[in-house]
Protein backbone atom coordinates (compact mmCIF):
# COMPACT_ATOMS: atom_id res chain seq x y z
CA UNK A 1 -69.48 -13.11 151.28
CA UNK A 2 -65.91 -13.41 149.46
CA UNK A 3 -64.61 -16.56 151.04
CA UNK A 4 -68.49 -18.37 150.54
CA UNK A 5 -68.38 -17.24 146.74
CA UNK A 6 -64.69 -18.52 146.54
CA UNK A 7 -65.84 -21.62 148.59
CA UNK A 8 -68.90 -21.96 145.82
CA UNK A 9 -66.32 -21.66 142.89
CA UNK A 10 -64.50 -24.63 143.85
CA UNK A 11 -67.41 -26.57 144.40
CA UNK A 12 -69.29 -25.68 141.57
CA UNK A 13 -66.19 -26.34 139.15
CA UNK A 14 -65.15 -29.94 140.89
CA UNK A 15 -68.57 -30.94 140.24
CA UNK A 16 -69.28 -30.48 136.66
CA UNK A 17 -66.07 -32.81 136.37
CA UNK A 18 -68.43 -36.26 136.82
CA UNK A 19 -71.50 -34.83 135.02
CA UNK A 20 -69.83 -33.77 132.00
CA UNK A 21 -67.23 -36.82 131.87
CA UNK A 22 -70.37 -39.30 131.84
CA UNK A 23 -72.23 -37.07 129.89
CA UNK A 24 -69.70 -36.66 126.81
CA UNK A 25 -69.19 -40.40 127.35
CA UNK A 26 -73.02 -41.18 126.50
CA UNK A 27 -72.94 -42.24 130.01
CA UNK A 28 -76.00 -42.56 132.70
CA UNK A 29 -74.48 -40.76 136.03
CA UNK A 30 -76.41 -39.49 139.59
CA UNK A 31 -77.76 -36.40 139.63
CA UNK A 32 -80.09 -34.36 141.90
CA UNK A 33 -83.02 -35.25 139.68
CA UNK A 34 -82.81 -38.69 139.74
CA UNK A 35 -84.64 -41.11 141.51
CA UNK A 36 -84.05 -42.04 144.45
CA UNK A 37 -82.16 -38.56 144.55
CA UNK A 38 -78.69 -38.81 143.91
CA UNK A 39 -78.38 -42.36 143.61
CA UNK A 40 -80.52 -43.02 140.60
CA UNK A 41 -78.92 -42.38 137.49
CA UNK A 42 -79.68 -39.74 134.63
CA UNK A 43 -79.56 -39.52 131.66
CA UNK A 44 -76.41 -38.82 129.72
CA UNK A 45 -77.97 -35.58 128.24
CA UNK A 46 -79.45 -34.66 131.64
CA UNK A 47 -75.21 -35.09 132.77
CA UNK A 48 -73.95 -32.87 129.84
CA UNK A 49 -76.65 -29.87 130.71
CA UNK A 50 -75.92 -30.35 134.68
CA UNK A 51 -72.45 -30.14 133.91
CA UNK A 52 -72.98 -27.24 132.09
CA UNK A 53 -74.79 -25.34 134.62
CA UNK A 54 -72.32 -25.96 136.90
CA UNK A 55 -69.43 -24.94 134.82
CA UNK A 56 -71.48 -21.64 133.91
CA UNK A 57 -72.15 -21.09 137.16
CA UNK A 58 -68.55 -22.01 138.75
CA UNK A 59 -67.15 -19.46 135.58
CA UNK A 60 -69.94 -16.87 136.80
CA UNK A 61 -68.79 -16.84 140.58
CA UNK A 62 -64.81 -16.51 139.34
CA UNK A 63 -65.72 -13.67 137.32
CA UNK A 64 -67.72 -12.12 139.90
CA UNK A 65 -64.92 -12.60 142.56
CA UNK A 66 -61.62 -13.41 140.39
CA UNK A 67 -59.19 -15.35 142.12
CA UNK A 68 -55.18 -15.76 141.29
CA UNK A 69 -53.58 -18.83 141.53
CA UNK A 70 -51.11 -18.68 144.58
CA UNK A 71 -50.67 -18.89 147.89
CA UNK A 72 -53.41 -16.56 148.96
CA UNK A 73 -56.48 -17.17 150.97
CA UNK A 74 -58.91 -16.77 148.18
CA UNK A 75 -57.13 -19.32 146.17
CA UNK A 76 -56.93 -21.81 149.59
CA UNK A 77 -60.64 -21.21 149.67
CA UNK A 78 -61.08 -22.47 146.50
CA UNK A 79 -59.43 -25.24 146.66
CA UNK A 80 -61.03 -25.75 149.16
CA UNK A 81 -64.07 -26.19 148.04
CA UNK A 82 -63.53 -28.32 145.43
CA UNK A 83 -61.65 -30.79 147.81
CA UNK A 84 -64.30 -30.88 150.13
CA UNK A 85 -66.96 -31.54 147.53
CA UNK A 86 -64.69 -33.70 145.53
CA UNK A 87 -64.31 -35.93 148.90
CA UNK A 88 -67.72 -35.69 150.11
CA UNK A 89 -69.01 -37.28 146.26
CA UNK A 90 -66.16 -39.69 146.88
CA UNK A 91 -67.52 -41.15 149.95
CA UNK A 92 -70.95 -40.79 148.67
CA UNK A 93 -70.31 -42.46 145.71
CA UNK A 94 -68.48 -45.28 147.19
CA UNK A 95 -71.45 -46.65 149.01
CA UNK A 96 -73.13 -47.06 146.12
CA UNK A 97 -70.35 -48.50 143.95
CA UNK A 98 -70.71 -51.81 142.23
CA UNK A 99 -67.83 -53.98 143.34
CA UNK A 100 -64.82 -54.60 140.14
């Protein structure tokens, strides 16, 4: 259960990164409740409270099961997480990019 909440923590914390960037930013961004899902964009509002929820919920999980920073296998667990999230919306993302 440790190394799935530690995996979670990660994950949850690299992704209210985008949300709350667009959000703050007055910026439309993807989110689950778009449509089509994940692809559409949301409002900037709809961001700033996703973002939220997943900050709360990445800060709830680290209290619940505190990691240190360090080489330890919590802390590799957690990073993880928010690498393999942080690659999979990469990659995810990039399909749908407008080309610069």
């Amino acid at each position: 259960m440790h190394a799935f909440a530690h995996f979670f923590t990660g994950a949850f914390l690299c992704n209210a990164l985008p949300h709350l960037a667009a959000g703050l930013q007055g910026k439309r961004f993807p989110t689950p409740f778009a449509r089509p899902r994940g692809v559409g964009h949301s409002s900037a509002v709809l961001n700033v409270l996703r973002g939220f929820f997943n900050l709360l919920t990445g800060l709830a999980l680290l209290t619940a099961w505190p990691v240190q920073p360090g080489v330890t296998l919590e802390f590799g667990i957690t990073v993880l997480g928010a690498l393999a999230l942080g690659l999979y919306l990469a990659r995810h993302f990039a399909k749908n990019a407008v080309p610069a």
